[in-house]
Protein backbone atom coordinates (compact mmCIF):
# COMPACT_ATOMS: atom_id res chain seq x y z
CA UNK A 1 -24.42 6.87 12.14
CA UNK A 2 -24.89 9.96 10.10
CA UNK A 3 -26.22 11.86 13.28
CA UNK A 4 -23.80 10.59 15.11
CA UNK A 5 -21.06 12.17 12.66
CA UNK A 6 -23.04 15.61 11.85
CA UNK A 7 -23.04 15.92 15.80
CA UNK A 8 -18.84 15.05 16.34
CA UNK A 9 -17.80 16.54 12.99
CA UNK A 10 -15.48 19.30 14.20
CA UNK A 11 -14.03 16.93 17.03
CA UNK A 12 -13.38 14.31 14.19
CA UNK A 13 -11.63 16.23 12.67
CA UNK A 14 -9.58 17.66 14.54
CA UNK A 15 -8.67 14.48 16.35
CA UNK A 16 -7.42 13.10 12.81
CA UNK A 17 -5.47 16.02 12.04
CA UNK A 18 -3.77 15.59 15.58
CA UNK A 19 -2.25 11.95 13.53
CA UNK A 20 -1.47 13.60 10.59
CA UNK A 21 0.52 16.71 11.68
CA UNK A 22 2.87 14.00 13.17
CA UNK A 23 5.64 13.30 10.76
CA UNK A 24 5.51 10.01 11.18
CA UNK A 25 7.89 8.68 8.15
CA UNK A 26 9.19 5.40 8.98
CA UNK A 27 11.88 5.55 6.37
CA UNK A 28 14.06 8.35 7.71
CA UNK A 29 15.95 7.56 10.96
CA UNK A 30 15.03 11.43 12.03
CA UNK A 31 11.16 10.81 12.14
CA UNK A 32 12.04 7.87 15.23
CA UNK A 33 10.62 9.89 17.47
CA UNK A 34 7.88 10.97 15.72
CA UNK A 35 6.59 7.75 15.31
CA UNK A 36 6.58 7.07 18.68
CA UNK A 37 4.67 10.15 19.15
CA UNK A 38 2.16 8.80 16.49
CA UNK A 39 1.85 5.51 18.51
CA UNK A 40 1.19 6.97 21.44
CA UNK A 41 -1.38 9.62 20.33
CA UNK A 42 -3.20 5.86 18.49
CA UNK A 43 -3.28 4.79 22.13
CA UNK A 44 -5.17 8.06 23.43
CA UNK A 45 -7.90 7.96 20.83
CA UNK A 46 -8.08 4.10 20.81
CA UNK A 47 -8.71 4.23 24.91
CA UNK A 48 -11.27 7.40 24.73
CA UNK A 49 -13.23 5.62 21.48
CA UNK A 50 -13.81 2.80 24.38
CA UNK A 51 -11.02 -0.13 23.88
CA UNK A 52 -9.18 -1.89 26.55
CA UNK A 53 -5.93 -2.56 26.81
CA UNK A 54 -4.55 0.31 24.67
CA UNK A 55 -0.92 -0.37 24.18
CA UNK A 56 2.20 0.59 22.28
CA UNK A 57 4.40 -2.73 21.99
CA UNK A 58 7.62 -2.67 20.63
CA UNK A 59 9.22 -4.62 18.04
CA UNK A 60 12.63 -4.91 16.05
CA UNK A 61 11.90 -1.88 14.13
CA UNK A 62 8.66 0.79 15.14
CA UNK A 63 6.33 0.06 17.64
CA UNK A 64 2.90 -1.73 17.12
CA UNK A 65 -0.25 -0.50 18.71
CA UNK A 66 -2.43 -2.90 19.93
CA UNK A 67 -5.81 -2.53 21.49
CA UNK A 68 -9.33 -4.45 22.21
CA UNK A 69 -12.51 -4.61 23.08
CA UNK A 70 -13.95 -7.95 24.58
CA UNK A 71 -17.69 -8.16 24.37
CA UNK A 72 -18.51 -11.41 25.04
CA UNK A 73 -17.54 -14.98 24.68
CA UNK A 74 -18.34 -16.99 21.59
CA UNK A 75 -19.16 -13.89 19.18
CA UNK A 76 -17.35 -13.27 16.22
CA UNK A 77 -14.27 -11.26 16.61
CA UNK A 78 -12.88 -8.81 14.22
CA UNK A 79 -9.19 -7.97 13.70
CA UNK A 80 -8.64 -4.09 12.58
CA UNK A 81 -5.73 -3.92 10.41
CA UNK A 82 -4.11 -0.69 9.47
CA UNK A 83 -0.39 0.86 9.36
CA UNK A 84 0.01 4.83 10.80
CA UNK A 85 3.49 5.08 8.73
CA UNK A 86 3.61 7.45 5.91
CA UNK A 87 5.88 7.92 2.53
CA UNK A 88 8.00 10.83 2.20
CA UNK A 89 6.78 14.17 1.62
CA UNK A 90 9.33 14.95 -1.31
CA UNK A 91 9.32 16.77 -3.71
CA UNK A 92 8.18 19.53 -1.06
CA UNK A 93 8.27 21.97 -3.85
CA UNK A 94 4.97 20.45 -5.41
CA UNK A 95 2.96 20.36 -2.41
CA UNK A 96 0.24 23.42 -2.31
CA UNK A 97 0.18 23.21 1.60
CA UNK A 98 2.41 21.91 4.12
CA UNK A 99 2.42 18.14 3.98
CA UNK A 100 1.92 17.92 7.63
CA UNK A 101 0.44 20.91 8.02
CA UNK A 102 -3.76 19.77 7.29
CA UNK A 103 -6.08 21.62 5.09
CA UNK A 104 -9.27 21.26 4.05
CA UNK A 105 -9.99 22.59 0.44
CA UNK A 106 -12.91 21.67 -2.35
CA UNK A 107 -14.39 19.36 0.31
CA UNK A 108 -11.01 17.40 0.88
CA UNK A 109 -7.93 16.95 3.56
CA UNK A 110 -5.02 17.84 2.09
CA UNK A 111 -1.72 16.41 3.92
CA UNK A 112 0.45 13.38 3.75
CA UNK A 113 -1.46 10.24 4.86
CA UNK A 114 -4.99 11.88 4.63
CA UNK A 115 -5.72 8.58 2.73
CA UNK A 116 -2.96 6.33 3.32
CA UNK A 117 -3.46 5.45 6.03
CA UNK A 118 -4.30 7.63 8.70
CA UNK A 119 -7.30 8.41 7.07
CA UNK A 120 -8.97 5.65 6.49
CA UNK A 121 -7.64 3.68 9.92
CA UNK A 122 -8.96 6.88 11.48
CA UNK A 123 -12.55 5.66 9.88
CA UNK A 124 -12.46 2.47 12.10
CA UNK A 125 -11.69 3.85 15.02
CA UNK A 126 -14.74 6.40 14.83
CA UNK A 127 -17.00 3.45 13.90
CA UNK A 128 -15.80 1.48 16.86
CA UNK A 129 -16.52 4.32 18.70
CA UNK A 130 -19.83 4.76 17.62
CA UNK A 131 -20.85 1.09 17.66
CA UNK A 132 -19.61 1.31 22.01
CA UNK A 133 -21.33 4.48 22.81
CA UNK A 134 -24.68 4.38 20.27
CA UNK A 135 -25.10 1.27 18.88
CA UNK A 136 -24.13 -1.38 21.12
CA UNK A 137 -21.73 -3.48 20.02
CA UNK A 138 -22.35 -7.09 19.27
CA UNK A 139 -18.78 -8.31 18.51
CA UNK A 140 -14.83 -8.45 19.92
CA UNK A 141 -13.18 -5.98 18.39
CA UNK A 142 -9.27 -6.28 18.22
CA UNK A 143 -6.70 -3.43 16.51
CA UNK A 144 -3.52 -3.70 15.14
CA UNK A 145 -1.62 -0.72 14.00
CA UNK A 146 1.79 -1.11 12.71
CA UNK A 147 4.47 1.62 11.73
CA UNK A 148 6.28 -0.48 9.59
CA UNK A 149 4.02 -0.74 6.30
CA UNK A 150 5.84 1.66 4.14
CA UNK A 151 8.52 0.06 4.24
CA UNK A 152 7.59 -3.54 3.77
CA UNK A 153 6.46 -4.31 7.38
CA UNK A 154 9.91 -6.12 8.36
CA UNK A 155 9.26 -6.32 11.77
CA UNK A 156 5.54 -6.96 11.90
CA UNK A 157 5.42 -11.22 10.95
CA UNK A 158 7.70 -12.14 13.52
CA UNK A 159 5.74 -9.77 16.07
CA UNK A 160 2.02 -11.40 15.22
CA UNK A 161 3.69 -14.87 15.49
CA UNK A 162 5.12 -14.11 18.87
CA UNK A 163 1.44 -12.29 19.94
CA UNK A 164 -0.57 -15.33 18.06
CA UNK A 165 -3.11 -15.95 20.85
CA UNK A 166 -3.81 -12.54 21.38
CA UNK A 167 -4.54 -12.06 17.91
CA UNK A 168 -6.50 -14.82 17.55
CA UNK A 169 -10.10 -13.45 15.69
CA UNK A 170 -12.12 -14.44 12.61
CA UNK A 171 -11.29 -11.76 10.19
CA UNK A 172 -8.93 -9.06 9.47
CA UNK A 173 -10.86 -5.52 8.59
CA UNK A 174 -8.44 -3.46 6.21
CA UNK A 175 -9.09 -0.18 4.82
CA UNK A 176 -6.02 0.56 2.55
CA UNK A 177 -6.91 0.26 -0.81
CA UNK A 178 -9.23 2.34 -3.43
CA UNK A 179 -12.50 1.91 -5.03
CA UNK A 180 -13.09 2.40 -8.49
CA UNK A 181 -15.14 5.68 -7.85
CA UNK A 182 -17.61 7.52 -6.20
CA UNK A 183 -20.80 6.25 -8.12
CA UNK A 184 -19.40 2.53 -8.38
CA UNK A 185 -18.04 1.24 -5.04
CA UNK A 186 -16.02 -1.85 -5.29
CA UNK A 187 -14.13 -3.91 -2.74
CA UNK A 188 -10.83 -5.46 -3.23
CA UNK A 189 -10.79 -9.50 -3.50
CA UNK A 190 -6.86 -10.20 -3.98
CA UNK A 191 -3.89 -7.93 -3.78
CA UNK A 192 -0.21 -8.50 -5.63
CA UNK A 193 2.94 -9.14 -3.70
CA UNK A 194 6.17 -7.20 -3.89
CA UNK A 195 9.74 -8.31 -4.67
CA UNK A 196 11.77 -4.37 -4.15
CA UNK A 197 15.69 -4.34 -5.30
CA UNK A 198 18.37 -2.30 -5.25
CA UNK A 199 20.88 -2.43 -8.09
CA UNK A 200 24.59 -1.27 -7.88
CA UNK A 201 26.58 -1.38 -11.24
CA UNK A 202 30.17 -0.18 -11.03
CA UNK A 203 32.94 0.46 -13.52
CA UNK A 204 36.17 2.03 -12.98
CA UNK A 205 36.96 2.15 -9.38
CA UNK A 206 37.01 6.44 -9.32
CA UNK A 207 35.40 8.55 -11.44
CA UNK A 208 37.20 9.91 -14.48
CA UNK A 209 37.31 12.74 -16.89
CA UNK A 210 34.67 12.43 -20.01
CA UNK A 211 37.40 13.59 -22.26
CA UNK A 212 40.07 11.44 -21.42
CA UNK A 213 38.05 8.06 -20.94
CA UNK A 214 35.20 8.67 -22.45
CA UNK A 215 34.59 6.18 -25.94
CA UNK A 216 37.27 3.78 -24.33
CA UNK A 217 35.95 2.84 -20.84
CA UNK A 218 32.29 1.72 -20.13
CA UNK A 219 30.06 4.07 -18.55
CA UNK A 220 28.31 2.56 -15.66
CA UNK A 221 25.01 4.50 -16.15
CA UNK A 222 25.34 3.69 -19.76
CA UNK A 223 25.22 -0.04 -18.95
CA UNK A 224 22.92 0.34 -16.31
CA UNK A 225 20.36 1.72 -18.43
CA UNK A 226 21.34 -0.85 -21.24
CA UNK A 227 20.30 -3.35 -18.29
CA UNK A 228 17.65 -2.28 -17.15
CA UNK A 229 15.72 -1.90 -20.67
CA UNK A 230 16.36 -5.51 -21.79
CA UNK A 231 14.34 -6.47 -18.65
CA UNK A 232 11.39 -5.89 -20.53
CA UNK A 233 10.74 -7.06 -24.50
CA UNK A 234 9.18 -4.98 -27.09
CA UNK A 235 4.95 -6.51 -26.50
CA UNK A 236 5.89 -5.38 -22.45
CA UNK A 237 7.11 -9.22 -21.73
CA UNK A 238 9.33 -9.50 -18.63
CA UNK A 239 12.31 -11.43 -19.89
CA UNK A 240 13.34 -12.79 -16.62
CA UNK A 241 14.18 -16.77 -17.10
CA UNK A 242 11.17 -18.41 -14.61
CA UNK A 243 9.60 -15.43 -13.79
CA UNK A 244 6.20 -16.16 -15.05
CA UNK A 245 6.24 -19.94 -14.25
CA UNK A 246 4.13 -20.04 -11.27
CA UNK A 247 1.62 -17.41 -12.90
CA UNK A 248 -1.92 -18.60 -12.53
CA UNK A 249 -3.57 -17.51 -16.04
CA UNK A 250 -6.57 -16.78 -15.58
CA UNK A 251 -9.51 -18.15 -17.56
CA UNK A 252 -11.93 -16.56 -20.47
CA UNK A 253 -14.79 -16.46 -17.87
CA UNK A 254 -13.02 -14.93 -14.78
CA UNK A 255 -11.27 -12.38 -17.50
CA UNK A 256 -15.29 -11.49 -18.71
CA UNK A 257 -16.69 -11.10 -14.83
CA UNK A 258 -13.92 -8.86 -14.31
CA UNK A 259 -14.24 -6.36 -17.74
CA UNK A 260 -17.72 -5.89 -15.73
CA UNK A 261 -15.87 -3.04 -13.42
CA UNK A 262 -16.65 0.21 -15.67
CA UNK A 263 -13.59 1.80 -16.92
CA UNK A 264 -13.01 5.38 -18.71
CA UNK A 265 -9.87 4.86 -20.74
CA UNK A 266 -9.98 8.44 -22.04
CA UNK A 267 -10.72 9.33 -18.61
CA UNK A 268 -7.80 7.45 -17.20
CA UNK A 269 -5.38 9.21 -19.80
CA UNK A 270 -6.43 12.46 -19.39
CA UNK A 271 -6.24 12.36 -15.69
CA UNK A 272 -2.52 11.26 -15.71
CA UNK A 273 -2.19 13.85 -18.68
CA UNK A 274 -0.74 11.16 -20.79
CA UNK A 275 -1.44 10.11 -25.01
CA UNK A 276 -1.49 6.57 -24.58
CA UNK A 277 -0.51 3.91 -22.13
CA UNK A 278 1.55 1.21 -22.00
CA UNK A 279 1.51 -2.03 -20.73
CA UNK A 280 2.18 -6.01 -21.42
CA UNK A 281 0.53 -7.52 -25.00
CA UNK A 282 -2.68 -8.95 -25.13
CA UNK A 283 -4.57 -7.44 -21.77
CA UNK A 284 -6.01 -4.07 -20.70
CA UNK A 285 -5.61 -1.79 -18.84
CA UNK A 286 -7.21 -3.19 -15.57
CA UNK A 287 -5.89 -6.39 -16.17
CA UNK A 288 -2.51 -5.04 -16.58
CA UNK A 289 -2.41 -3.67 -12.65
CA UNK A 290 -4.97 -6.39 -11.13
CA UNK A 291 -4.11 -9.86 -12.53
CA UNK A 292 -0.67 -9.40 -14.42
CA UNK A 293 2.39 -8.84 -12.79
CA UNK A 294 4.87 -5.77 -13.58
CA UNK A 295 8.11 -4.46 -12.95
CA UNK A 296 9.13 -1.20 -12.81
CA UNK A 297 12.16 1.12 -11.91
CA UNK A 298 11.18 3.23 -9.30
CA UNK A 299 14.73 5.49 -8.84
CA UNK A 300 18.05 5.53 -10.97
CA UNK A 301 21.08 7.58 -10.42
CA UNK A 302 24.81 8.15 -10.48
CA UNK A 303 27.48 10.79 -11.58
CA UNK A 304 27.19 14.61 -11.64
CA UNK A 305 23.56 15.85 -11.02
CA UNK A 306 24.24 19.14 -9.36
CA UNK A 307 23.88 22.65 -11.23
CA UNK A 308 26.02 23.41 -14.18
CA UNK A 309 28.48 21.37 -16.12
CA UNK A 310 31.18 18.69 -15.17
CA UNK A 311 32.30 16.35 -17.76
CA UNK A 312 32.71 12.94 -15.43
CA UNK A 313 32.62 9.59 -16.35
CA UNK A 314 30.57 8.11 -13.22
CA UNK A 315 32.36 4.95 -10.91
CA UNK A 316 28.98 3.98 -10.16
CA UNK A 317 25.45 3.63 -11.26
CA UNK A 318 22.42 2.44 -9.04
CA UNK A 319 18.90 1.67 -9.34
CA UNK A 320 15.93 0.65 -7.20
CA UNK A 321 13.58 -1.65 -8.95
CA UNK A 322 9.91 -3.03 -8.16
CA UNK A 323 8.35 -6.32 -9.33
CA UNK A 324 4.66 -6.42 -8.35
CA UNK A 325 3.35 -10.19 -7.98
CA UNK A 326 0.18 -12.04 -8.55
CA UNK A 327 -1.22 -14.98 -6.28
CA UNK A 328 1.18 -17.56 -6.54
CA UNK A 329 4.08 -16.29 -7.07
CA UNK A 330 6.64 -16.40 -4.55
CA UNK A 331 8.30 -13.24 -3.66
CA UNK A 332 11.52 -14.84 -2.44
CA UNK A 333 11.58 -16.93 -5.65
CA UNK A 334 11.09 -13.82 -8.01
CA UNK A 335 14.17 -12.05 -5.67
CA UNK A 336 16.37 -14.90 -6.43
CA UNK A 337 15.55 -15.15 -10.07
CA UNK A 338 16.06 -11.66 -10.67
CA UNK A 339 19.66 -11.51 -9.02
CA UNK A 340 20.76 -14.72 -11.29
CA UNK A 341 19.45 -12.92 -13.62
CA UNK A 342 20.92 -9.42 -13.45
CA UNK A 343 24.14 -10.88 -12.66
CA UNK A 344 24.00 -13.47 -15.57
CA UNK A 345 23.41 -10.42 -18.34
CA UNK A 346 26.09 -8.03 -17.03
CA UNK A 347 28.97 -7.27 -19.33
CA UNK A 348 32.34 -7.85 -18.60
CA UNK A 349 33.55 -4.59 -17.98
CA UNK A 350 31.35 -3.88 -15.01
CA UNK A 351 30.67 -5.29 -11.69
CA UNK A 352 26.89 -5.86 -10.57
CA UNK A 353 25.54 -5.94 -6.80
CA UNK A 354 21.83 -6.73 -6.40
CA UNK A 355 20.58 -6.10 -2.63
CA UNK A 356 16.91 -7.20 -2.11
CA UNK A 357 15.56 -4.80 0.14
CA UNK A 358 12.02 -5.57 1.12
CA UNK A 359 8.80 -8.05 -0.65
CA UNK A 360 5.63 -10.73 -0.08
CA UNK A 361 3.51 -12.28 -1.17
CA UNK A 362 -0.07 -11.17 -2.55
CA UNK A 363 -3.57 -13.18 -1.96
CA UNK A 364 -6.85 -13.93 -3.08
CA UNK A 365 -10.28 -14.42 -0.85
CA UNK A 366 -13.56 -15.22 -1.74
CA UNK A 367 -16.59 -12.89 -2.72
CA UNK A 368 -18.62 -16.04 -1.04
CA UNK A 369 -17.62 -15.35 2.22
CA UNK A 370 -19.49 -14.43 4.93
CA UNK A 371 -17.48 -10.82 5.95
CA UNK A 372 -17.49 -9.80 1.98
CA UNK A 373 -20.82 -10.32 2.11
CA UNK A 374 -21.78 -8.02 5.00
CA UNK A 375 -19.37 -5.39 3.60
CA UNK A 376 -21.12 -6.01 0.26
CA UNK A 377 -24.24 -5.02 2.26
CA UNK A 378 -23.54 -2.28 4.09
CA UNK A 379 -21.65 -0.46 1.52
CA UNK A 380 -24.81 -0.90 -0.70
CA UNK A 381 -27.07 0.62 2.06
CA UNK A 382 -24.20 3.62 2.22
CA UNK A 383 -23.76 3.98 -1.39
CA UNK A 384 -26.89 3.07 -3.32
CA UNK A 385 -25.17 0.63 -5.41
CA UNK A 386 -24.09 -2.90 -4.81
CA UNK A 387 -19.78 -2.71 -5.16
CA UNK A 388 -18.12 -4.28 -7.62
CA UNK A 389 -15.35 -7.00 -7.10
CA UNK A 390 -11.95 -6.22 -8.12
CA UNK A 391 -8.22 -6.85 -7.95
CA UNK A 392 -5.66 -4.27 -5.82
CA UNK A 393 -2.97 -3.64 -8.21
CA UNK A 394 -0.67 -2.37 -4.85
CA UNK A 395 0.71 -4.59 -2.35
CA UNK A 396 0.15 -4.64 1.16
CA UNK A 397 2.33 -7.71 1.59
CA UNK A 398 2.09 -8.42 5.39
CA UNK A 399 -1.62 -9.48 5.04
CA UNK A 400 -0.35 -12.74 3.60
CA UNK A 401 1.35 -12.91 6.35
CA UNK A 402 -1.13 -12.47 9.09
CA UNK A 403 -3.10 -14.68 6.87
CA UNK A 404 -0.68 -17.75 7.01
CA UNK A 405 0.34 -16.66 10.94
CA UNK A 406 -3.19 -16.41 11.85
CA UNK A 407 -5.23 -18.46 9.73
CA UNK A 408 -8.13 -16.02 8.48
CA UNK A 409 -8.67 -14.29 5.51
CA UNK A 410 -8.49 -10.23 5.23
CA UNK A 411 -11.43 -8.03 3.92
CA UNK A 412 -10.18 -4.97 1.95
CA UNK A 413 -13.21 -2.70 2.55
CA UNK A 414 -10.76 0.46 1.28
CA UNK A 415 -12.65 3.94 0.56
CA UNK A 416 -9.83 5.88 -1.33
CA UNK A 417 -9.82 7.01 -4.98
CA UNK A 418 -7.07 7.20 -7.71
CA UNK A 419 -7.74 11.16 -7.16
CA UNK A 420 -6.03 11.29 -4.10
CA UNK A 421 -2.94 10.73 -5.38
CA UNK A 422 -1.36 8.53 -2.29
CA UNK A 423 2.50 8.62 -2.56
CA UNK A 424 2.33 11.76 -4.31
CA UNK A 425 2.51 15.53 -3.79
CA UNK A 426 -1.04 16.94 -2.66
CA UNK A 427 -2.18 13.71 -0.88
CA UNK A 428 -5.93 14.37 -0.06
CA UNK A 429 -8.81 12.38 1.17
CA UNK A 430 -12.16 13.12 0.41
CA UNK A 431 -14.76 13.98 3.38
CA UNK A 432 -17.58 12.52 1.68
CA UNK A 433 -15.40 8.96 1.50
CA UNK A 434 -13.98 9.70 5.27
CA UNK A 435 -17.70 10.01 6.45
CA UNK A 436 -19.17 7.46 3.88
CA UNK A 437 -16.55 4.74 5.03
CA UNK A 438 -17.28 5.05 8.79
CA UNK A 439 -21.08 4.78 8.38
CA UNK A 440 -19.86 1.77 5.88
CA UNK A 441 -17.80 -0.09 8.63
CA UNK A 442 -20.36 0.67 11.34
CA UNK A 443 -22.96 -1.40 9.08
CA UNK A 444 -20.17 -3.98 8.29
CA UNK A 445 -20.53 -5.06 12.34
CA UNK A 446 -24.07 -4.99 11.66
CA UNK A 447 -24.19 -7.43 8.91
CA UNK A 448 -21.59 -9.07 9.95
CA UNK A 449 -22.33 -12.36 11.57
CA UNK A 450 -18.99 -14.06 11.33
């Protein structure tokens, strides 16, 4: 395929920075249109890489874009998974460039969802392309593009149950995650779950003067924060009643094949420009965001944060909180333990709300089967090194979904790096990976024998 990409470069390009100049944010209620737009434009270069049946299909929430190409009767079929929905763009202050505005600098794309996950659905679509026009294409070949991922993919279970049959294939092809690096390719094997919160703590019912009140009525964000650190003990312990009972601990062996994956430490720290990190007693660092589960405030605020000075004791204090899962835990199970348990700590002389707002479940498949194998393959013929298998310490929590709907497994073939900093101001995506992981798919359908 490398011909095939040194000829179409410039077109490629261009064609994925058509996707990501669309603001497609699925969060904000403004972007609606956009990511309609963003749908539709999916359909154009779905239909013109050679699929049939190229359509935007609506759902309680943003549309799904489905497309396929039927080669023939009794070959394996292969289910493209991928989500054109992006995060935020703030802080837009940080960003070098325009978010949605591409640019290409020190051999990168710089621009929100360069990685996640235009860039790396945009990958699959190119290899499809080439496998229809160069290769000949020996499989059925089905897409699924939601616009629902960032924000937990609400809408997108009850959709694939509806659309069952016509989903129907014997794997689902995901590019969405990272590999360790450059020089050692690996490919994800399990994913956690998600359990998200929001926390409302509330104390008087107005906000008062600091002077007046302040020593003789309980400040909400005081509490709040009071809260919020007992969650977690002193050797990083969550200290939620039943929240570790259905965690699988893994054994001496399965801990020593995984400590295989190379790991900088030093590196790590001096890339997130940190001393030392942090994490639960007893496991590293890899271990700590592959096997273990976490939880984590991910926003907190309340009273005056504008400029200057106002002495107010806050009415109100709020939080969002994460709780990343491991196979077998239940996400609705952690939810519910969580809100007894919030509610069951708070003092007296405050009020607690806990709304969950989004979760699932995480997964596990097997490095034995016949699609990790082919991807094992090709990436080795791409990247000169046979990848390593590893644990996702993100959440992509409709797969287990699909999984249960549909009955297959998912293969996380993902070709991002920790440098791209997905989520995060300066989003980029390297060409060498964008080119790398379509001749890497393109081989997948070659080895691939379902």
């Amino acid at each position: 395929m490398k011909s095939y990409i040194e000829k179409n470069r410039d077109r490629f390009l261009e064609e994925l920075f058509s996707l990501l100049r669309i603001p497609s944010v699925s969060s904000h209620e403004e972007n609606r249109a956009d990511m309609k737009r963003c749908a539709g434009r999916l359909v154009e270069l779905l239909t013109e890489a050679g699929a049939e049946n190229a359509k935007v299909y609506e759902t309680d929430g943003h549309p799904v874009v489905f497309a396929e190409k039927k080669t023939g009767d009794g070959l394996p079929t292969v289910l493209v998974y991928g989500h054109y929905d992006v995060q935020p763009a703030e802080p837009l202050e940080q960003w070098v460039s325009d978010p949605f505005e591409p640019e290409i600098r020190d051999g990168a794309i710089y621009a929100r969802g360069a990685n996640d996950d235009k860039g790396q659905l945009f990958m699959h679509i190119k290899a499809f392309e080439y496998m229809v026009r160069e290769a000949g294409l020996h499989h059925n070949v089905k897409f699924i593009l939601e616009g629902e991922e960032e924000i937990g993919s609400p809408s997108l279970a009850k959709w694939a149950a509806e659309h069952k049959d016509m989903l129907a294939a014997d794997v689902i092809l995901v590019s969405d995650t990272t590999m360790i690096s450059e020089s050692v390719p690996s490919i994800n094997c399990g994913m956690r779950g998600l359990s998200y919160v929001e926390v409302k703590v509330t104390g008087p019912d107005k906000d008062l003067h600091s002077g007046h009140y302040g020593g003789a009525v309980a400040n909400p964000i005081n509490v709040l924060c009071d809260m919020v650190s007992s969650l977690i003990d002193k050797d990083g312990h969550i200290t939620i009643k039943g929240f570790y009972d259905d965690v699988v601990e893994l054994s001496a062996e399965d801990r020593a094949k995984l400590a295989r994956a190379p790991f900088d430490l030093d590196g790590y720290k001096q890339f997130l420009d940190i001393r030392e990190v942090k994490g639960e007693k007893g496991y590293s660092t890899l271990e700590r965001t592959g096997i273990r589960p976490c939880l984590d405030v991910n926003g907190i605020w309340g009273g005056y944060t504008g400029e200057g000075a106002k002495t107010v004791l806050p009415s109100e204090a709020h939080a969002k909180i994460s709780m990343r899962l491991v196979p077998n835990q239940d996400s609705e199970t952690v939810t519910r333990l969580f809100m007894e348990h919030f509610k069951a700590i708070a003092p007296d002389y405050v009020k607690v709300e806990v709304r969950p707002c989004h979760g699932g479940n995480g997964f596990l498949i097997p490095i034995s089967s016949p699609a990790y194998q082919a991807a094992s393959r090709a990436m080795t013929e791409v990247y000169g090194v046979e990848p390593v298998p590893s644990r996702g310490g993100g959440s992509i929590p409709v797969l287990a979904d699909l999984q249960r709907i549909l009955g297959i497994d998912p293969l996380l073939m993902g070709f991002g790096l920790e440098r791209d900093t997905i989520h995060s101001p300066n989003e980029s995506y390297l060409l060498s990976q964008l080119f790398r992981g379509m001749e890497s798919i393109a081989l997948f359908y070659r080895y691939y024998a379902g």
